[in-house]
PDB file of N, CA and C in Angstrom:
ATOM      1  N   UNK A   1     -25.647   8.410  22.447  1.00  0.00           N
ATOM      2  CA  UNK A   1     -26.767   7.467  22.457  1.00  0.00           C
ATOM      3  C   UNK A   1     -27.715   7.799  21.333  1.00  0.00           C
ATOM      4  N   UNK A   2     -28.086   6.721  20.896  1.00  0.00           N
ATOM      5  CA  UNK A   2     -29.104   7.031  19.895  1.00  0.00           C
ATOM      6  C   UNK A   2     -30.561   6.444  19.845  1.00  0.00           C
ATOM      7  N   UNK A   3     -31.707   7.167  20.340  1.00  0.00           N
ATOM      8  CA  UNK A   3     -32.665   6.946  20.647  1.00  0.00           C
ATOM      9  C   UNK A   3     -34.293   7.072  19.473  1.00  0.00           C
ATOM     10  N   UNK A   4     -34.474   6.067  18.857  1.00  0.00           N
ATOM     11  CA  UNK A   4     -35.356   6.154  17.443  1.00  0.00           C
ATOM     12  C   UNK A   4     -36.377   7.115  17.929  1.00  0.00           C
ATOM     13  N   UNK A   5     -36.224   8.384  16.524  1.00  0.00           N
ATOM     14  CA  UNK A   5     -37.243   9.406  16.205  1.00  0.00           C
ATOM     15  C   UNK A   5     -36.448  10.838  17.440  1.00  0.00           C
ATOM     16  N   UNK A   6     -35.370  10.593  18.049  1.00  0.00           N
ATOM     17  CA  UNK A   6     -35.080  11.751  18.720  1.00  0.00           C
ATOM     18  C   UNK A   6     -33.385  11.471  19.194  1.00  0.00           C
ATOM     19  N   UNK A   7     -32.989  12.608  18.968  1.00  0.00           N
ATOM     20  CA  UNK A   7     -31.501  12.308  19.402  1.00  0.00           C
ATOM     21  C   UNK A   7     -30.974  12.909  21.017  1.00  0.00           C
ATOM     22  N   UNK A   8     -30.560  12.469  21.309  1.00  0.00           N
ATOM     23  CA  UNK A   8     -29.822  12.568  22.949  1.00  0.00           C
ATOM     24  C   UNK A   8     -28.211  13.426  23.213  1.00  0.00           C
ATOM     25  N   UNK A   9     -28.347  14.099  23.121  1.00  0.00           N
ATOM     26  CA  UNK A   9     -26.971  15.083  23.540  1.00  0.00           C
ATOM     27  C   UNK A   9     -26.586  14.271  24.332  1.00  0.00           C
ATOM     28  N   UNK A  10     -24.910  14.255  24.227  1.00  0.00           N
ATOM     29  CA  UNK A  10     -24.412  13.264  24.909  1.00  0.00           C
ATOM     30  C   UNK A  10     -23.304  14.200  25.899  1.00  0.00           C
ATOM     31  N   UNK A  11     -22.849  13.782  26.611  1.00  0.00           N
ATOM     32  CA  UNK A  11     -22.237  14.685  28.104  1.00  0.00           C
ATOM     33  C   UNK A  11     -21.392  13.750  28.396  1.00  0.00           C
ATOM     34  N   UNK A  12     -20.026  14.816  29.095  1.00  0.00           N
ATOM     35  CA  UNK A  12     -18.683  14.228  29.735  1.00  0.00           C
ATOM     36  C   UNK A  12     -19.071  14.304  31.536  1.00  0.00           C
ATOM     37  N   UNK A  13     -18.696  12.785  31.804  1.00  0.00           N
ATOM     38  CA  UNK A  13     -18.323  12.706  33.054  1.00  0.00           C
ATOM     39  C   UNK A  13     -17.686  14.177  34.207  1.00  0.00           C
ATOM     40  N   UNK A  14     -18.256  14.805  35.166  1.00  0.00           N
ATOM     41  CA  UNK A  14     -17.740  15.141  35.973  1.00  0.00           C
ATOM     42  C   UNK A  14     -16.099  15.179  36.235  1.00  0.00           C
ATOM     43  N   UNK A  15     -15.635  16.220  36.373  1.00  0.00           N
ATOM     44  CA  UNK A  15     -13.822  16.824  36.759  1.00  0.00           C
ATOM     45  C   UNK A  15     -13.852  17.406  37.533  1.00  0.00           C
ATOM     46  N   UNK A  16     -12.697  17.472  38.170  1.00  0.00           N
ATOM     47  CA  UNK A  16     -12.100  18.960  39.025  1.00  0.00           C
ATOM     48  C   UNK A  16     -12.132  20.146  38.244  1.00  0.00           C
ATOM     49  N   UNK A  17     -11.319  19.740  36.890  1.00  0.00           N
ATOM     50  CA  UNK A  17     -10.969  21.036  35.963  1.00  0.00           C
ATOM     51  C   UNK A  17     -11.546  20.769  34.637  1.00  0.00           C
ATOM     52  N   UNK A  18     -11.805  21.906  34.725  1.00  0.00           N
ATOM     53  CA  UNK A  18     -12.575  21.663  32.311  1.00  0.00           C
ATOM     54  C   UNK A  18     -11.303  21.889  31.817  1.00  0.00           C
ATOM     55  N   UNK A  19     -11.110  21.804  30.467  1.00  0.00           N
ATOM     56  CA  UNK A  19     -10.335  22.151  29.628  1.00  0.00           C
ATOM     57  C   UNK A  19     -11.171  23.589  28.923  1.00  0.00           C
ATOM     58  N   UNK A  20     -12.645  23.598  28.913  1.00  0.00           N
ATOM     59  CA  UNK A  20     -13.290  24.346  28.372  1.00  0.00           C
ATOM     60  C   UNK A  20     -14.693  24.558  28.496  1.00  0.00           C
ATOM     61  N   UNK A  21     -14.933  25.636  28.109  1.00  0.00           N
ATOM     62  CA  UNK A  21     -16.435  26.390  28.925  1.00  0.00           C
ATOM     63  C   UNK A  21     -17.543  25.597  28.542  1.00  0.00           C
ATOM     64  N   UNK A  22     -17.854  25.062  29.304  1.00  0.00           N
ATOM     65  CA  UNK A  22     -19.224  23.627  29.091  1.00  0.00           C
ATOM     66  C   UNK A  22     -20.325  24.074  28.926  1.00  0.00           C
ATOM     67  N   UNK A  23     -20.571  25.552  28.571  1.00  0.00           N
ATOM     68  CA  UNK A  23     -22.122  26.427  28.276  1.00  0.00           C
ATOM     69  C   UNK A  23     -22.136  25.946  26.703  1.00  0.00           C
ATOM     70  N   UNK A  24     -23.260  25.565  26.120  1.00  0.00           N
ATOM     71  CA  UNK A  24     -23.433  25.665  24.827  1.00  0.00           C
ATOM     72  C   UNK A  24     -23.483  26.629  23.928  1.00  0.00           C
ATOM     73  N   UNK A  25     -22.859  26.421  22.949  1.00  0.00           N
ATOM     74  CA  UNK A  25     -22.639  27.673  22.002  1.00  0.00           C
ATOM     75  C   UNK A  25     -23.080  27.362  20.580  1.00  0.00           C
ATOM     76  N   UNK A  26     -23.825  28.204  19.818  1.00  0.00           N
ATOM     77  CA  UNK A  26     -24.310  27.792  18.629  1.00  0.00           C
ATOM     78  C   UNK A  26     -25.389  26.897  18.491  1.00  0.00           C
ATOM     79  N   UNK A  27     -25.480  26.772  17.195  1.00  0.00           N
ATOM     80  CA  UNK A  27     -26.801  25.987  16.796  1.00  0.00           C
ATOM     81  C   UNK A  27     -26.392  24.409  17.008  1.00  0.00           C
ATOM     82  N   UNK A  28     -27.597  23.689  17.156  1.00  0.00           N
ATOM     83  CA  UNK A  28     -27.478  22.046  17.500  1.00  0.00           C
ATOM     84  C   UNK A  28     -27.280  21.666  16.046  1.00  0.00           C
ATOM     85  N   UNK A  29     -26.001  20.634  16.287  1.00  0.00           N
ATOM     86  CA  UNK A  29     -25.993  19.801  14.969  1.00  0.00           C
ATOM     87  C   UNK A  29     -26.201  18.265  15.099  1.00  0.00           C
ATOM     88  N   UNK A  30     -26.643  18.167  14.232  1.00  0.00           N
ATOM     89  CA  UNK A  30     -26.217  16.174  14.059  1.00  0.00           C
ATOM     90  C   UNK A  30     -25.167  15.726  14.120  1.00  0.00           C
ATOM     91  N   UNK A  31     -24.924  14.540  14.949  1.00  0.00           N
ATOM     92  CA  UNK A  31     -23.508  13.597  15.355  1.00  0.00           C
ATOM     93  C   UNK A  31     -23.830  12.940  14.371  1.00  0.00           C
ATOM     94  N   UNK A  32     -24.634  12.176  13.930  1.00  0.00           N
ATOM     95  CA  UNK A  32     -24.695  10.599  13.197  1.00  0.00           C
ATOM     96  C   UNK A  32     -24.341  10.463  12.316  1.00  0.00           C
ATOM     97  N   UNK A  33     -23.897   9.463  12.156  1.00  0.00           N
ATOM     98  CA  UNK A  33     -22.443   9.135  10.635  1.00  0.00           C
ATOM     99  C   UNK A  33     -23.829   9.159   9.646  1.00  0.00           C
ATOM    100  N   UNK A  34     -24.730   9.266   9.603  1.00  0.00           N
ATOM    101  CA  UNK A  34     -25.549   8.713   8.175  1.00  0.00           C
ATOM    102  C   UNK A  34     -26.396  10.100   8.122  1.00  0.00           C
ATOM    103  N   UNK A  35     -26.553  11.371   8.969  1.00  0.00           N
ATOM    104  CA  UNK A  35     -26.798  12.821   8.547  1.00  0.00           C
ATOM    105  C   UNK A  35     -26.074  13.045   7.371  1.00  0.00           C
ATOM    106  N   UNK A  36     -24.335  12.959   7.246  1.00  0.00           N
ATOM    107  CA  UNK A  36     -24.191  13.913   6.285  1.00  0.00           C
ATOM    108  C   UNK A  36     -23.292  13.271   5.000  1.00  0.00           C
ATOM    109  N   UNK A  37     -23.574  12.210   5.770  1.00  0.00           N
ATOM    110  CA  UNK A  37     -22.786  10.512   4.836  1.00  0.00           C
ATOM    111  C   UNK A  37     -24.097   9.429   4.057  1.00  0.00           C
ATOM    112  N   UNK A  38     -23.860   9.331   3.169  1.00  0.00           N
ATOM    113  CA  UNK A  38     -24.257   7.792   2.693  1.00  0.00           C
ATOM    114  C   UNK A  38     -23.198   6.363   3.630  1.00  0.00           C
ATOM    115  N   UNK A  39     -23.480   5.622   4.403  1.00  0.00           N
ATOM    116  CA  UNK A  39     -22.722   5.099   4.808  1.00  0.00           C
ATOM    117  C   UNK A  39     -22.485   3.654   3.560  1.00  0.00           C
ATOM    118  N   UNK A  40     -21.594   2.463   3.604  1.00  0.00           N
ATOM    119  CA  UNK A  40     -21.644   1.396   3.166  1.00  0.00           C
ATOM    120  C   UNK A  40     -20.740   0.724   3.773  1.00  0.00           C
ATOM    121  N   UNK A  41     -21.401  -0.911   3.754  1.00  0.00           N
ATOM    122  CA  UNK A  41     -20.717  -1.807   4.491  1.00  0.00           C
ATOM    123  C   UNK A  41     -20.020  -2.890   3.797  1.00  0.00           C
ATOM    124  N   UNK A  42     -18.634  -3.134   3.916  1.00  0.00           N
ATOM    125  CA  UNK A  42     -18.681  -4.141   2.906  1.00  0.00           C
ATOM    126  C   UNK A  42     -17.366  -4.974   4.035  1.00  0.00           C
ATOM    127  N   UNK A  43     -17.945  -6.393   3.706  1.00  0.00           N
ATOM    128  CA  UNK A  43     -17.436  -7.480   4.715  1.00  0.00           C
ATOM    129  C   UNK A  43     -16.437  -8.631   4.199  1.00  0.00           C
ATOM    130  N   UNK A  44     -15.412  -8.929   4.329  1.00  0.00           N
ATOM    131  CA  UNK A  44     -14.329  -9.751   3.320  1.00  0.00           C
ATOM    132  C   UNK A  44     -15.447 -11.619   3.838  1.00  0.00           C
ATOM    133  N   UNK A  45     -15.696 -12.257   3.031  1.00  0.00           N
ATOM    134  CA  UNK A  45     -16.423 -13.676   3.000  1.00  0.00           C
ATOM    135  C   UNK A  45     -15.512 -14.284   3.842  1.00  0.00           C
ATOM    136  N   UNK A  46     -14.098 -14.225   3.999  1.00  0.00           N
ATOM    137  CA  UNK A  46     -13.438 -15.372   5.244  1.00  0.00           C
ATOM    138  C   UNK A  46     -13.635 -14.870   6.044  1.00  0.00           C
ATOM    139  N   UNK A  47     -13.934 -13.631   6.699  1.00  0.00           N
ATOM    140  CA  UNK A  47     -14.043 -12.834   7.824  1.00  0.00           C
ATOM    141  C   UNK A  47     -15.262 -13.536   8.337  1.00  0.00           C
ATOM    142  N   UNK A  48     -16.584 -13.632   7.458  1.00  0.00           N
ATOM    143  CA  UNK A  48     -17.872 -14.464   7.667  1.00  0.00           C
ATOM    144  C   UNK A  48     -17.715 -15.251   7.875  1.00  0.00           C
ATOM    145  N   UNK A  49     -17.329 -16.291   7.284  1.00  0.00           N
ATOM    146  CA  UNK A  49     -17.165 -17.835   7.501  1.00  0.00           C
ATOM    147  C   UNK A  49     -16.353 -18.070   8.509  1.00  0.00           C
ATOM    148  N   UNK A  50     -15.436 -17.849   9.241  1.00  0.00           N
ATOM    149  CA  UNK A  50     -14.794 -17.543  10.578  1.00  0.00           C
ATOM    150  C   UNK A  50     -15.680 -17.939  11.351  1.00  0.00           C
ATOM    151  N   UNK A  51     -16.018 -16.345  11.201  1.00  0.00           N
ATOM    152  CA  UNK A  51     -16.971 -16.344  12.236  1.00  0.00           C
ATOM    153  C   UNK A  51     -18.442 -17.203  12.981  1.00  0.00           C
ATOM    154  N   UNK A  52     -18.733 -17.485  11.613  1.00  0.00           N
ATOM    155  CA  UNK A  52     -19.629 -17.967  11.590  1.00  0.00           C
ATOM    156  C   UNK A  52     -19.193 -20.025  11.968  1.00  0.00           C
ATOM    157  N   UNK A  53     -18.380 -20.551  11.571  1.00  0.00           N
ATOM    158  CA  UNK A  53     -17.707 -21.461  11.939  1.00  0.00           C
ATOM    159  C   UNK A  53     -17.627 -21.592  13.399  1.00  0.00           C
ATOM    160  N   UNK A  54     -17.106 -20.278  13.920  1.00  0.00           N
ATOM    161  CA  UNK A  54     -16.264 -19.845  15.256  1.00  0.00           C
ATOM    162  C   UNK A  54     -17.919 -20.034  16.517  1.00  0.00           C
ATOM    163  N   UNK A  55     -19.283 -19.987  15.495  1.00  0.00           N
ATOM    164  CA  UNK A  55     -20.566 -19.576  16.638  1.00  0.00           C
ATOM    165  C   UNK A  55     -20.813 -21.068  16.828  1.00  0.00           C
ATOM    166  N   UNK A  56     -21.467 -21.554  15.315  1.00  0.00           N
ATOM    167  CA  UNK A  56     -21.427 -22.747  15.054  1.00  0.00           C
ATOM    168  C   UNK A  56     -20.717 -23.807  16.291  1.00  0.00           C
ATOM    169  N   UNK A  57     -19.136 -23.693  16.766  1.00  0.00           N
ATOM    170  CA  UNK A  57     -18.803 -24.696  17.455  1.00  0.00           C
ATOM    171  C   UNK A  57     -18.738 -24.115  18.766  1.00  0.00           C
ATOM    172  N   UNK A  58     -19.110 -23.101  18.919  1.00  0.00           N
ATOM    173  CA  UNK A  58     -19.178 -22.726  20.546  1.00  0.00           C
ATOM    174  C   UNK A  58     -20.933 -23.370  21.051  1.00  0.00           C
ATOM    175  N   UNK A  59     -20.363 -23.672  22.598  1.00  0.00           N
ATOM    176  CA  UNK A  59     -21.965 -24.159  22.867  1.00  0.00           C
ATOM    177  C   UNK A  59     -22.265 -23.561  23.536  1.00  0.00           C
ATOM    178  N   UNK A  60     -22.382 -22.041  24.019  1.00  0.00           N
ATOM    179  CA  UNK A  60     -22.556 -21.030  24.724  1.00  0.00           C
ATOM    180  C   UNK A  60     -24.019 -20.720  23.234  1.00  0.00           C
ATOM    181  N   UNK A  61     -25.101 -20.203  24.228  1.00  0.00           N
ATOM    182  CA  UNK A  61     -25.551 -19.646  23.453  1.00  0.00           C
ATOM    183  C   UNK A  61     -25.681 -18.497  22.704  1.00  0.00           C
ATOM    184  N   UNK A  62     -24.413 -17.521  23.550  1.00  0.00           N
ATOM    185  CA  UNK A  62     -24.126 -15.721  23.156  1.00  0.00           C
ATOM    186  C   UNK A  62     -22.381 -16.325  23.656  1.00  0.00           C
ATOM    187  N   UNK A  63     -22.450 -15.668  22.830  1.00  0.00           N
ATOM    188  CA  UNK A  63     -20.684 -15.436  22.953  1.00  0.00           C
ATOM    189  C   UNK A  63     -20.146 -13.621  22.355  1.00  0.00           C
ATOM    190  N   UNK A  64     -19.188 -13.601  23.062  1.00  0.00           N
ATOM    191  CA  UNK A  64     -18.136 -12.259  22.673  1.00  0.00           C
ATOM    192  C   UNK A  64     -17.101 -12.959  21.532  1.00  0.00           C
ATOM    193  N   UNK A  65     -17.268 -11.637  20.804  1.00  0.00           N
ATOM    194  CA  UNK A  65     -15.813 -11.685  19.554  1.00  0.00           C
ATOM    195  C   UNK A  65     -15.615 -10.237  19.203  1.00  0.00           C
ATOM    196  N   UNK A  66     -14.381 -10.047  18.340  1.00  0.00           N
ATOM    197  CA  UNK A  66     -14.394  -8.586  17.775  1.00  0.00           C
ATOM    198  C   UNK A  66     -14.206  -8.988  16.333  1.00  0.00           C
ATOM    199  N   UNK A  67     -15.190  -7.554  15.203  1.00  0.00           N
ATOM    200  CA  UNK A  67     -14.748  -7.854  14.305  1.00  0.00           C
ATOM    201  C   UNK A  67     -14.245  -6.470  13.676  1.00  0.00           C
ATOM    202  N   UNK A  68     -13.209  -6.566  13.406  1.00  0.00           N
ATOM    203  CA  UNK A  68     -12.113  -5.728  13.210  1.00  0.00           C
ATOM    204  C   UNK A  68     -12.018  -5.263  11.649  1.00  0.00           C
ATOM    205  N   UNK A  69     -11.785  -3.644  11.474  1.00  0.00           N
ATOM    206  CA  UNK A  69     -11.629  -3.148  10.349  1.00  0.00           C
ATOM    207  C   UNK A  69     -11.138  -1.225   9.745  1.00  0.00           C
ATOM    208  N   UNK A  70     -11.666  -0.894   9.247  1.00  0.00           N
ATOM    209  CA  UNK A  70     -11.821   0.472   8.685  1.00  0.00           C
ATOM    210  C   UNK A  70     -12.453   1.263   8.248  1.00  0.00           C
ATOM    211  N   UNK A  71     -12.284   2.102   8.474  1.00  0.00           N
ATOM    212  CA  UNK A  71     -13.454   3.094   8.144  1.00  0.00           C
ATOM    213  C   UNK A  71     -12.911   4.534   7.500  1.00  0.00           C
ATOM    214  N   UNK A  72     -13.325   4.837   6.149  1.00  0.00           N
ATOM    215  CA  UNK A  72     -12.897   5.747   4.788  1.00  0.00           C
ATOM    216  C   UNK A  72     -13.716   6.214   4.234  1.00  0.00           C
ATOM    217  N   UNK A  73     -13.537   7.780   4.527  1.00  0.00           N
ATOM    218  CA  UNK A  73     -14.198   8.225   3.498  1.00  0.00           C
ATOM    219  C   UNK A  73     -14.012   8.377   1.565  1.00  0.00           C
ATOM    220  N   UNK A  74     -15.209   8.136   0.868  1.00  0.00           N
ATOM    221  CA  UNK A  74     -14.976   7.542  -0.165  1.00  0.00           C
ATOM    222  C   UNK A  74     -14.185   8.891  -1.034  1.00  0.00           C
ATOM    223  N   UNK A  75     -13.645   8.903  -2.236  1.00  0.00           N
ATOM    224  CA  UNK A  75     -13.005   9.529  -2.547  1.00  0.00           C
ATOM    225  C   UNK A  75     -13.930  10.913  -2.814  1.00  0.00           C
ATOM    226  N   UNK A  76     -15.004  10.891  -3.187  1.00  0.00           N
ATOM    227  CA  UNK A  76     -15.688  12.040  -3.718  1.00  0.00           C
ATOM    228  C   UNK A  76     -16.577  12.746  -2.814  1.00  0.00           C
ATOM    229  N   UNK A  77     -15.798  12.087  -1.531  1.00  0.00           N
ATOM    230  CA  UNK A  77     -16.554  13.482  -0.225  1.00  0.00           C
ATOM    231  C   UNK A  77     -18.298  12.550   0.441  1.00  0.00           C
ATOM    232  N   UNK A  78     -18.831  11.892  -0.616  1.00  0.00           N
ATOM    233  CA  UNK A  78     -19.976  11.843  -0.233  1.00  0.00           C
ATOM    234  C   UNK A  78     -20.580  10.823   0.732  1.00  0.00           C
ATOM    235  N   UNK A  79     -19.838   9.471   0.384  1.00  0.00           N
ATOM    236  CA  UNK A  79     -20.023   8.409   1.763  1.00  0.00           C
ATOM    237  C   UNK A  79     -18.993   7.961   2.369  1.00  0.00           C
ATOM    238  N   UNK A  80     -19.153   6.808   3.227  1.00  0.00           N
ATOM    239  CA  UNK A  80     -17.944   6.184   3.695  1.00  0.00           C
ATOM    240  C   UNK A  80     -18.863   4.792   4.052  1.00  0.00           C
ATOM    241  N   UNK A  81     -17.293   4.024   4.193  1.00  0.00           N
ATOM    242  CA  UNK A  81     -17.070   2.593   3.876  1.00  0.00           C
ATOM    243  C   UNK A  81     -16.809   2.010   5.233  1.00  0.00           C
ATOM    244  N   UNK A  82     -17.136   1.514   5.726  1.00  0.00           N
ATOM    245  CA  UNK A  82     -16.982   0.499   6.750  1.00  0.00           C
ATOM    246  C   UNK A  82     -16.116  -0.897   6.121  1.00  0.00           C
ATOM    247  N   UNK A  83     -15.164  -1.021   5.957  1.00  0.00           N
ATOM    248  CA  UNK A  83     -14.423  -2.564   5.424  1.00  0.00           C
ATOM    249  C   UNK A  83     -14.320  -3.170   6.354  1.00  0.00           C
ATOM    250  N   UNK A  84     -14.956  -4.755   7.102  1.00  0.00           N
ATOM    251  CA  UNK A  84     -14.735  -5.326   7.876  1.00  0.00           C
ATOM    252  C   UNK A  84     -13.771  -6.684   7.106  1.00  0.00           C
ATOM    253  N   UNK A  85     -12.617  -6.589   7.969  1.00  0.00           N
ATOM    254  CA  UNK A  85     -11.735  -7.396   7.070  1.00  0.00           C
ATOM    255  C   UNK A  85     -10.728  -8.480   8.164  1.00  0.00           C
ATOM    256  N   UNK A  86     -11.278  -8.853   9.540  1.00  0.00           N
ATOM    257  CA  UNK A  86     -10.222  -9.352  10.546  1.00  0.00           C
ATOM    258  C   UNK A  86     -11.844 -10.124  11.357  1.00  0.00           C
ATOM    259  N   UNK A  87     -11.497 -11.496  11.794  1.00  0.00           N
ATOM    260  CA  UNK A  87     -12.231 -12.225  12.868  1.00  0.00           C
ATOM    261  C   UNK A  87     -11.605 -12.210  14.062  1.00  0.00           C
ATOM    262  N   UNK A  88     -11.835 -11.823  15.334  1.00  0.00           N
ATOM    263  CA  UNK A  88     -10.676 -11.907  16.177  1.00  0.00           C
ATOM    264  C   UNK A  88     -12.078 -12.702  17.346  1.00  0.00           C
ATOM    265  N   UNK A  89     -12.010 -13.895  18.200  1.00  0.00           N
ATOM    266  CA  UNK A  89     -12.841 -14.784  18.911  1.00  0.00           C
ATOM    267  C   UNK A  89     -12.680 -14.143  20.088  1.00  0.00           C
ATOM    268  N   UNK A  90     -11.710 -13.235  20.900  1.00  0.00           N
ATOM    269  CA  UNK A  90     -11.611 -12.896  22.205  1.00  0.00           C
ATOM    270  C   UNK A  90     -10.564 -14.064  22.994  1.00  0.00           C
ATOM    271  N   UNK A  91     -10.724 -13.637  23.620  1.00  0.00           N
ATOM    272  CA  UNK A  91     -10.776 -14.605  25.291  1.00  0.00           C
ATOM    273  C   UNK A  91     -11.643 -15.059  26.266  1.00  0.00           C
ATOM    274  N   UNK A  92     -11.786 -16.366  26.700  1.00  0.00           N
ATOM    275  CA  UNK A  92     -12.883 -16.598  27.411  1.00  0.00           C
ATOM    276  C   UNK A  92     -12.621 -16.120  28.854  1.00  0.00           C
ATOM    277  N   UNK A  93     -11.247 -15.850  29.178  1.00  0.00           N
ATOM    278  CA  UNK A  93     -11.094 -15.265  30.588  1.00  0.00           C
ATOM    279  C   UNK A  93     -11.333 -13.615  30.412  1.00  0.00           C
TER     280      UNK A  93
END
């Protein structure tokens, strides 16, 4: 979870058995992709227009969809790329 100006340790559901000793060990680090990344987003234009087509003729005022892609780190270690490159509308059932 990510909560603005403070971060939230995040925790596994309750087991019978651990795999491993659930005491904390070491210093706290940062989870968030944009601590130790430059992130960037880059979106293919039919993927948009899809979609955007796809809101346009629904008469729901919120609707579900997925938008589908990849995620790479860039060659020189320092950011990564989010490529959103697939419109997928769901199912209404």
């Amino acid at each position: 979870r990510f909560i603005p100006k403070r971060m939230v340790p995040f925790s596994f559901p309750l087991s019978r058995c651990a795999l491993w000793d659930p005491v904390p060990m070491g210093d706290v680090i940062g989870a968030h992709i944009t601590y130790y990344r430059n992130p960037r987003l880059s979106l293919v234009e039919k993927t948009l227009r899809l979609a955007y087509r796809h809101a346009k003729q629904n008469e729901k005022k919120s609707f579900s969809c997925f938008l589908l892609g990849t995620l790479a780190v860039d060659e020189d270690g320092e950011g990564v790329t989010l490529t959103i490159d697939r419109f997928d509308p769901g199912r209404e059932v």
